[in-house]
Each structure stands twice: as C-alpha cells, then as structure tokens.
Protein backbone atom coordinates (compact mmCIF):
# COMPACT_ATOMS: atom_id res chain seq x y z
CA UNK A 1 -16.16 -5.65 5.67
CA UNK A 2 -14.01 -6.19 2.72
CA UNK A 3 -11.51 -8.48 1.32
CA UNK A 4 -8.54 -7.77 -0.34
CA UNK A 5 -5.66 -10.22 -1.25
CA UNK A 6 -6.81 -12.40 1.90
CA UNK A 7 -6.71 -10.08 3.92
CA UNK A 8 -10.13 -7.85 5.65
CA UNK A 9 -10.90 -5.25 7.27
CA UNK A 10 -13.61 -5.27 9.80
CA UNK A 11 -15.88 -2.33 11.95
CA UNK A 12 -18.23 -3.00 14.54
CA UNK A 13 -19.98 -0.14 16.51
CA UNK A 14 -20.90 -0.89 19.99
CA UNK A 15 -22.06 1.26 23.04
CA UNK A 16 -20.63 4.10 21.51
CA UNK A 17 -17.60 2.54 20.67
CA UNK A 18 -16.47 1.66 17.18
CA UNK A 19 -13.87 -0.75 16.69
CA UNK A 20 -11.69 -1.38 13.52
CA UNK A 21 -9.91 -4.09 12.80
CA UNK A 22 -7.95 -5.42 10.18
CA UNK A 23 -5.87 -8.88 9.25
CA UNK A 24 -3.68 -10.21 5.81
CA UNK A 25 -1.76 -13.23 6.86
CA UNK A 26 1.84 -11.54 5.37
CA UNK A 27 2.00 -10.33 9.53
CA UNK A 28 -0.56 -7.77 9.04
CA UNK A 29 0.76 -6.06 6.24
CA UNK A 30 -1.11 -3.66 4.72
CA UNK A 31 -1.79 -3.70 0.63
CA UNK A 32 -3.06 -0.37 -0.95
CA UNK A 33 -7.09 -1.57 -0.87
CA UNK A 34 -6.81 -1.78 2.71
CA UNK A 35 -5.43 1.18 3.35
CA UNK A 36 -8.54 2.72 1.54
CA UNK A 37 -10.77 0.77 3.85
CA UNK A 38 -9.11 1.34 6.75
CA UNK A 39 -9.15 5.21 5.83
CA UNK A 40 -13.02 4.89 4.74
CA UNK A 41 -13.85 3.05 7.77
CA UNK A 42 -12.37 5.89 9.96
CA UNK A 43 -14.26 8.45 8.42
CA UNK A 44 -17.47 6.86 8.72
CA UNK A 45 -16.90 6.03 12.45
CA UNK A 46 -15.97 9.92 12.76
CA UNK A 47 -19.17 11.10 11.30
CA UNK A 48 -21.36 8.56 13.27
CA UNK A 49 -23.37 10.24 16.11
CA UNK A 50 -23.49 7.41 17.68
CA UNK A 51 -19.50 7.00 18.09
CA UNK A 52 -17.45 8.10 20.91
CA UNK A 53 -14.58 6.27 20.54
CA UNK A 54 -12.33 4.27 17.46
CA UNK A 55 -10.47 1.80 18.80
CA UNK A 56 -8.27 0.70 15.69
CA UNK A 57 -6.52 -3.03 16.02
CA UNK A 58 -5.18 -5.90 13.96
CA UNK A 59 -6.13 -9.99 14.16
CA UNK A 60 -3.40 -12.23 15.54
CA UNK A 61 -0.96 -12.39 18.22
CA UNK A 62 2.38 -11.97 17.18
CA UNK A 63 2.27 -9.03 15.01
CA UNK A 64 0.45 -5.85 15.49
CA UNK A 65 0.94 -4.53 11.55
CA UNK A 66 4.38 -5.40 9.56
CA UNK A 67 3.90 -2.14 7.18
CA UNK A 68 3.66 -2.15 3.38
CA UNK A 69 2.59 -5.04 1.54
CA UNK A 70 6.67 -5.74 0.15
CA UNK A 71 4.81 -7.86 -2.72
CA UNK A 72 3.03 -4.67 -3.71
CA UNK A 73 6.05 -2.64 -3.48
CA UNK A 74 7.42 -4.58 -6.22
CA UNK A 75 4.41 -4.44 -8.47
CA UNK A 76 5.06 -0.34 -8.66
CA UNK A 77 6.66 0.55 -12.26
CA UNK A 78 6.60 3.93 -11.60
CA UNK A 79 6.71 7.42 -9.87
CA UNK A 80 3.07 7.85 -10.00
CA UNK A 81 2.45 4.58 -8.41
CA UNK A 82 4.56 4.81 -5.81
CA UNK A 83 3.11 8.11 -4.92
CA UNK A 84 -0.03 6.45 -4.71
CA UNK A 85 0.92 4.21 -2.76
CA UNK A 86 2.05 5.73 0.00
CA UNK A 87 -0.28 7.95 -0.23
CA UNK A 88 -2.65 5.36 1.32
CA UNK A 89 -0.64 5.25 4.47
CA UNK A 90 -0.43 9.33 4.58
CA UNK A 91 -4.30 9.72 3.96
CA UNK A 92 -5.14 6.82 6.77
CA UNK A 93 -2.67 8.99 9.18
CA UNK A 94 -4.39 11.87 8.02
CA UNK A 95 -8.34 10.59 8.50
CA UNK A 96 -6.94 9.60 11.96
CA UNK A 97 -5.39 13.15 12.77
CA UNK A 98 -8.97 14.55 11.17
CA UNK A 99 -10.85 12.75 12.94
CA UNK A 100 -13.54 14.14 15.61
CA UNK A 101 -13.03 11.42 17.56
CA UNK A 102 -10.32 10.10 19.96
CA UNK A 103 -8.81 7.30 18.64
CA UNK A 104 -7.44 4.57 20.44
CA UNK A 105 -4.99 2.04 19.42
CA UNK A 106 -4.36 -1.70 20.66
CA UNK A 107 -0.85 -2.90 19.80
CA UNK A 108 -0.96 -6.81 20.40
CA UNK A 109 2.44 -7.51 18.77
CA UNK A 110 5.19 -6.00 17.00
CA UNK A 111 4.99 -3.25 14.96
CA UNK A 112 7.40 -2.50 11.98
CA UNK A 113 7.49 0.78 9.93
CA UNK A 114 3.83 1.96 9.09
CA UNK A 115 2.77 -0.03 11.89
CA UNK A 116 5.15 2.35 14.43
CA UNK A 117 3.31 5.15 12.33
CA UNK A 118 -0.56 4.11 12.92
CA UNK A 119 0.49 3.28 16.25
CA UNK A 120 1.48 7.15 16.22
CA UNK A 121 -1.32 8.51 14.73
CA UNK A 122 -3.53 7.33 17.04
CA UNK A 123 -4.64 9.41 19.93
CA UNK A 124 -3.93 6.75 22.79
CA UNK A 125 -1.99 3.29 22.93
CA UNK A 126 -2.24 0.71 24.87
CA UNK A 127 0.54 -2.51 23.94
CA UNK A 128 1.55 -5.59 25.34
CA UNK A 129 5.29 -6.48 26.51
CA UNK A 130 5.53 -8.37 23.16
CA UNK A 131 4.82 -4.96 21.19
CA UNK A 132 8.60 -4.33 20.08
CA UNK A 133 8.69 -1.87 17.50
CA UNK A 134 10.96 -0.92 14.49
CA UNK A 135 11.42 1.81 11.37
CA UNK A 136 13.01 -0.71 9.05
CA UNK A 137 12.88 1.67 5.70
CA UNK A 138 16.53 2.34 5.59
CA UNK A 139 17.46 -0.94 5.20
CA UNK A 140 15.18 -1.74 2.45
CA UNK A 141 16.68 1.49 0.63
CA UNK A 142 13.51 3.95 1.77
CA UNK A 143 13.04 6.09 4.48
CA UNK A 144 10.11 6.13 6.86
CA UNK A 145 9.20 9.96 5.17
CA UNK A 146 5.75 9.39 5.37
CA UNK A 147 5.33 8.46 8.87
CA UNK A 148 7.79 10.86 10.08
CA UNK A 149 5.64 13.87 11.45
CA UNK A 150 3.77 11.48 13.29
CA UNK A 151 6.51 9.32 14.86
CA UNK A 152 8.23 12.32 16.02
CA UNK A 153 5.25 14.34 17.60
CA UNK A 154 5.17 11.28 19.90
CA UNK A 155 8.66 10.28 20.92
CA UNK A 156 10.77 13.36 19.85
CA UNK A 157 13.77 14.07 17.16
CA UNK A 158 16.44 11.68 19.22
CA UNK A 159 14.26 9.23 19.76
CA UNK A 160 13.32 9.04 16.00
CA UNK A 161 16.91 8.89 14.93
CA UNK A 162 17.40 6.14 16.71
CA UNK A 163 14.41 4.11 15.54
CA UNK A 164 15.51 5.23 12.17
CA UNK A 165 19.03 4.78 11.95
CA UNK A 166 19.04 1.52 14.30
CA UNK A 167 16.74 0.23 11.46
CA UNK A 168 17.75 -3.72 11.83
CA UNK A 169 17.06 -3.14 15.76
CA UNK A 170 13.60 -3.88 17.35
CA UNK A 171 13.22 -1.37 20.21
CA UNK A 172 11.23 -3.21 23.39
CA UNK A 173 7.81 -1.78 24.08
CA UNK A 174 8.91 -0.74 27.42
CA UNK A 175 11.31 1.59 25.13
CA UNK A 176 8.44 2.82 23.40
CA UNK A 177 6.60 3.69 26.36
CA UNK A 178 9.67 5.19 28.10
CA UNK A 179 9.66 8.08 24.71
CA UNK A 180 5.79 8.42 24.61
CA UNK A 181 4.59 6.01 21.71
CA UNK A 182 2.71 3.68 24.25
CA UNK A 183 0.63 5.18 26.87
CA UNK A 184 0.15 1.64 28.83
CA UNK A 185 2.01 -1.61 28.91
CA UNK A 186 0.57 -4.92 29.69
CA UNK A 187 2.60 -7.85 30.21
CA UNK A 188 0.03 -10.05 27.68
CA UNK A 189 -2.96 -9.77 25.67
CA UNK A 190 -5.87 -10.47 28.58
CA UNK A 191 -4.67 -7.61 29.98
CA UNK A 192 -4.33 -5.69 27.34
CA UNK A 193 -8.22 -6.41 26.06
CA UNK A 194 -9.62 -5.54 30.06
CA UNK A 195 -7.48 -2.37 30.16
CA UNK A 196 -8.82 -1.12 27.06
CA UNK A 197 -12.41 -2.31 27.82
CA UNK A 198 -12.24 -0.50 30.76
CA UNK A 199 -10.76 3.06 29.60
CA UNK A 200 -13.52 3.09 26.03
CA UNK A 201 -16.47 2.27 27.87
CA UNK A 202 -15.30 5.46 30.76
CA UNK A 203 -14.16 7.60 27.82
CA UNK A 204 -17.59 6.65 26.20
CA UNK A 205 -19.47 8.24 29.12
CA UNK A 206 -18.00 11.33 28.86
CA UNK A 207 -19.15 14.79 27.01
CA UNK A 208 -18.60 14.13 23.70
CA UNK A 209 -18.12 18.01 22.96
CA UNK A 210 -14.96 18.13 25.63
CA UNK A 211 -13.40 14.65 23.33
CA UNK A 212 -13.70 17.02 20.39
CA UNK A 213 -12.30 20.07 22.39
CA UNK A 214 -9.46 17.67 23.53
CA UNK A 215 -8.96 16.03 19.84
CA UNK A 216 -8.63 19.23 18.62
CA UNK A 217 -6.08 20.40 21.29
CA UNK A 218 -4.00 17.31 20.43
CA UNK A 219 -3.47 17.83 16.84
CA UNK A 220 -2.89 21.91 17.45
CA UNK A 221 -0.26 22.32 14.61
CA UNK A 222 -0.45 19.95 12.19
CA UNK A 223 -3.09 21.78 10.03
CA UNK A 224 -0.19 21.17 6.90
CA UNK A 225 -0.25 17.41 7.18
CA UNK A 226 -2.32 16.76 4.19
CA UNK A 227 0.41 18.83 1.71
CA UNK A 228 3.05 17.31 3.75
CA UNK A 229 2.01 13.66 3.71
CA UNK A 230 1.18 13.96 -0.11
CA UNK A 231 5.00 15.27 -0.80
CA UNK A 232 6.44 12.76 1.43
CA UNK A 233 4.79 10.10 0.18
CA UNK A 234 6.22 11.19 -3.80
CA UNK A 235 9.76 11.08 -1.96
CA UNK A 236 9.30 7.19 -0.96
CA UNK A 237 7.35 6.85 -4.18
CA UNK A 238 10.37 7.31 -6.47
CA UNK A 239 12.77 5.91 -3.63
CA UNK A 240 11.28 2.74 -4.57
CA UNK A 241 11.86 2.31 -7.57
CA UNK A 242 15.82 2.31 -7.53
CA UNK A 243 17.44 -0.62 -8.30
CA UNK A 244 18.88 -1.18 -4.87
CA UNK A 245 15.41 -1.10 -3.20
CA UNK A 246 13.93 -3.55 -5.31
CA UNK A 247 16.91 -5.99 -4.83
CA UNK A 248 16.50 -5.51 -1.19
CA UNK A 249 12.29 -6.27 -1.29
CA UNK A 250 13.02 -9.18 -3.49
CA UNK A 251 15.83 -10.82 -1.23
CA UNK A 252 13.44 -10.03 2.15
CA UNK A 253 11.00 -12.14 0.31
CA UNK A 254 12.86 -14.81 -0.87
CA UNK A 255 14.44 -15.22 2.65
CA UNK A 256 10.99 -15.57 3.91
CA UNK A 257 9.99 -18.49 1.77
C-alpha cells in the first residue's frame, strides 16, 4: 500500500485472485505516483504464481476514476514533464496489455478520460447502470492520444469519434456495453460485487496455461504499444502546456470549489 497526495493504492491476493484497488478523494483521479503503483502493483500480481486473476477497481460509489490529477496538470512547466506524465497512464495501459494474466475490471461509477482508457485496457468489464462514461480531453484543449489504441480496439473508430468529439456528453453505460467497452451491466453495486465474485473465483479454477494462451490471443497486434504510447503521450505532453489548456484546467477547478 502506498499513499500519495491522500490518495492509496491497495493489493490483496486471495484464492488466486489478486485485487487492486485504488482511491484519491478528487473522484478517483489519478496523480503521477499512483500511476507508478498502480503499474508496479500489476506487474507483481503478473509474476505471482499464485495469481490467476487481477481484478483492478477504485473506492467509492459515484465515480469509477475521473482521469488525470487536473492539479498536477498544472504543476507541469514543461515538455519533458508532460511527457512524463502521461507516460504513467501509457505504461499502466501497457503493464495491463503485458500482462500474463487476464485482467478484470469493476466499473462502480463514472468514468471520465483515462478512466474510459483503464476501463479499456482491461481484459473484461463488468459496470453498474451508474457507470456513464466520457473522453473529456478536447474540451480541456488535449486529446485523449494516449488512450486512443485502447479505446478503439474495444468500441471501434465511430464509436470513438463520438466519445471524442461529444466530449461535454456522458455516454450511458448501457451505450458502452452496446459498442463493447462493458462486457456486463448491473443495475447497482451488490450486483455488480456477486457477478464478479462469481466469474474470478470460475476463471480462477481454470488452466492457467489456456488464460495465458487466451491473454495472448487478445492482445494479437499490439506488439508496438510501448513506442506508440511513449509518442502519444509527448503529443498530450506539450498539448498541455498551451495557454488555452491551462486556462481551461484552472477554470474546471475553480468551478469546482
């Protein structure tokens, strides 16, 4: 476990399954140091014999992840930094695509831009009727670059557009189901929990050399991710910067206070 501007990151390994979770009371945003952790804790999991399955989830009800931490976005001074910075959300996609193991995700709540894109990454969601989802970089004065290759393996090039262009729009999680982001939909969170119970503890039971075959088979194609990430991530690195993108981080945040 660590902690990192209140917020924490949490894994617990049980009956083969190792779940990851992660809170910061901005609505589950996610800062830079908990990016690492969440990418750290992913690898470990994956190199555990002992693991089966990653589940990866968020505290809370309302919100399954919000994206980048906006008060970190304004800390970056330069094109280096921002780099950096996003490169924590294109290495935590990455360890997920890497990954020997099938990973699950549990989407409790909304989900705004990196949030749509771990929701992506992951191998399998399951999301409650309250799991809306949005790409809300173009109206900040970014673009979801990053997340891209991810969000459009799962629901397609006109699907993505629309997410993308529609950026002040929350899209319902039936949406999301209906272009193949979400797997399952449960109408509230005690569903949600005994649905996913129920599929780790059967996928647990199973051959853990066919979950590798079938990890593998999933992620046929994307052997470039880890050049691709890295140079989408120096596009949204110097996109933030601009003048017009800090002016729209800095009136988000004063409209929250």
């Amino acid at each position: 476990m660590s902690e990192n501007a209140a917020g924490n990151v949490t894994r617990v390994s049980e009956n083969g399954v190792s779940t990851i979770s992660f809170f910061h009371p901005a609505q589950n945003s996610l800062p830079s140091g908990m990016l690492s952790e969440l990418t750290s804790d992913i690898h470990q999991a994956g190199s555990d014999p002992n693991v089966r399955i990653i589940v990866l989830k968020s505290e809370g009800e309302r919100t399954f992840c919000a994206g980048a931490s906006f008060d970190e976005l304004l800390q970056i001074k330069d094109k280096a930094a921002g780099a950096e910075f996003f490169a924590g959300f294109a290495n935590l996609i990455n360890a997920i695509r890497t990954s020997p193991k099938i990973v699950i995700a549990r989407i409790q709540g909304k989900a705004v831009g990196g949030g749509v894109g771990l929701a992506a990454a992951a191998d399998y969601c399951l999301a409650t009727e309250a799991a809306s989802i949005k790409l809300s970089e173009l109206a900040i004065g970014i673009g979801p670059f990053v997340i891209s290759p991810a969000v459009t393996r799962k629901i397609g090039l006109p699907a993505f557009s629309q997410l993308t262009i529609r950026a002040s729009d929350f899209q319902s999680a039936q949406w999301a189901k209906e272009h193949g982001l979400f797997n399952e939909v449960y109408p509230d969170i005690p569903g949600l929990d005994a649905a996913l119970e129920g599929l780790t503890e059967k996928l647990a039971s199973y051959h853990p050399d066919a979950l590798l075959g079938l990890k593998q088979i999933l992620w046929e194609g994307t052997e470039n991710w880890d050049d691709l990430l890295a140079e989408r991530a120096a596009i949204s690195g110097e996109l933030v910067l601009s003048e017009f993108t800090q002016r729209a981080l800095r009136g988000f945040l004063d409209g929250k206070k």
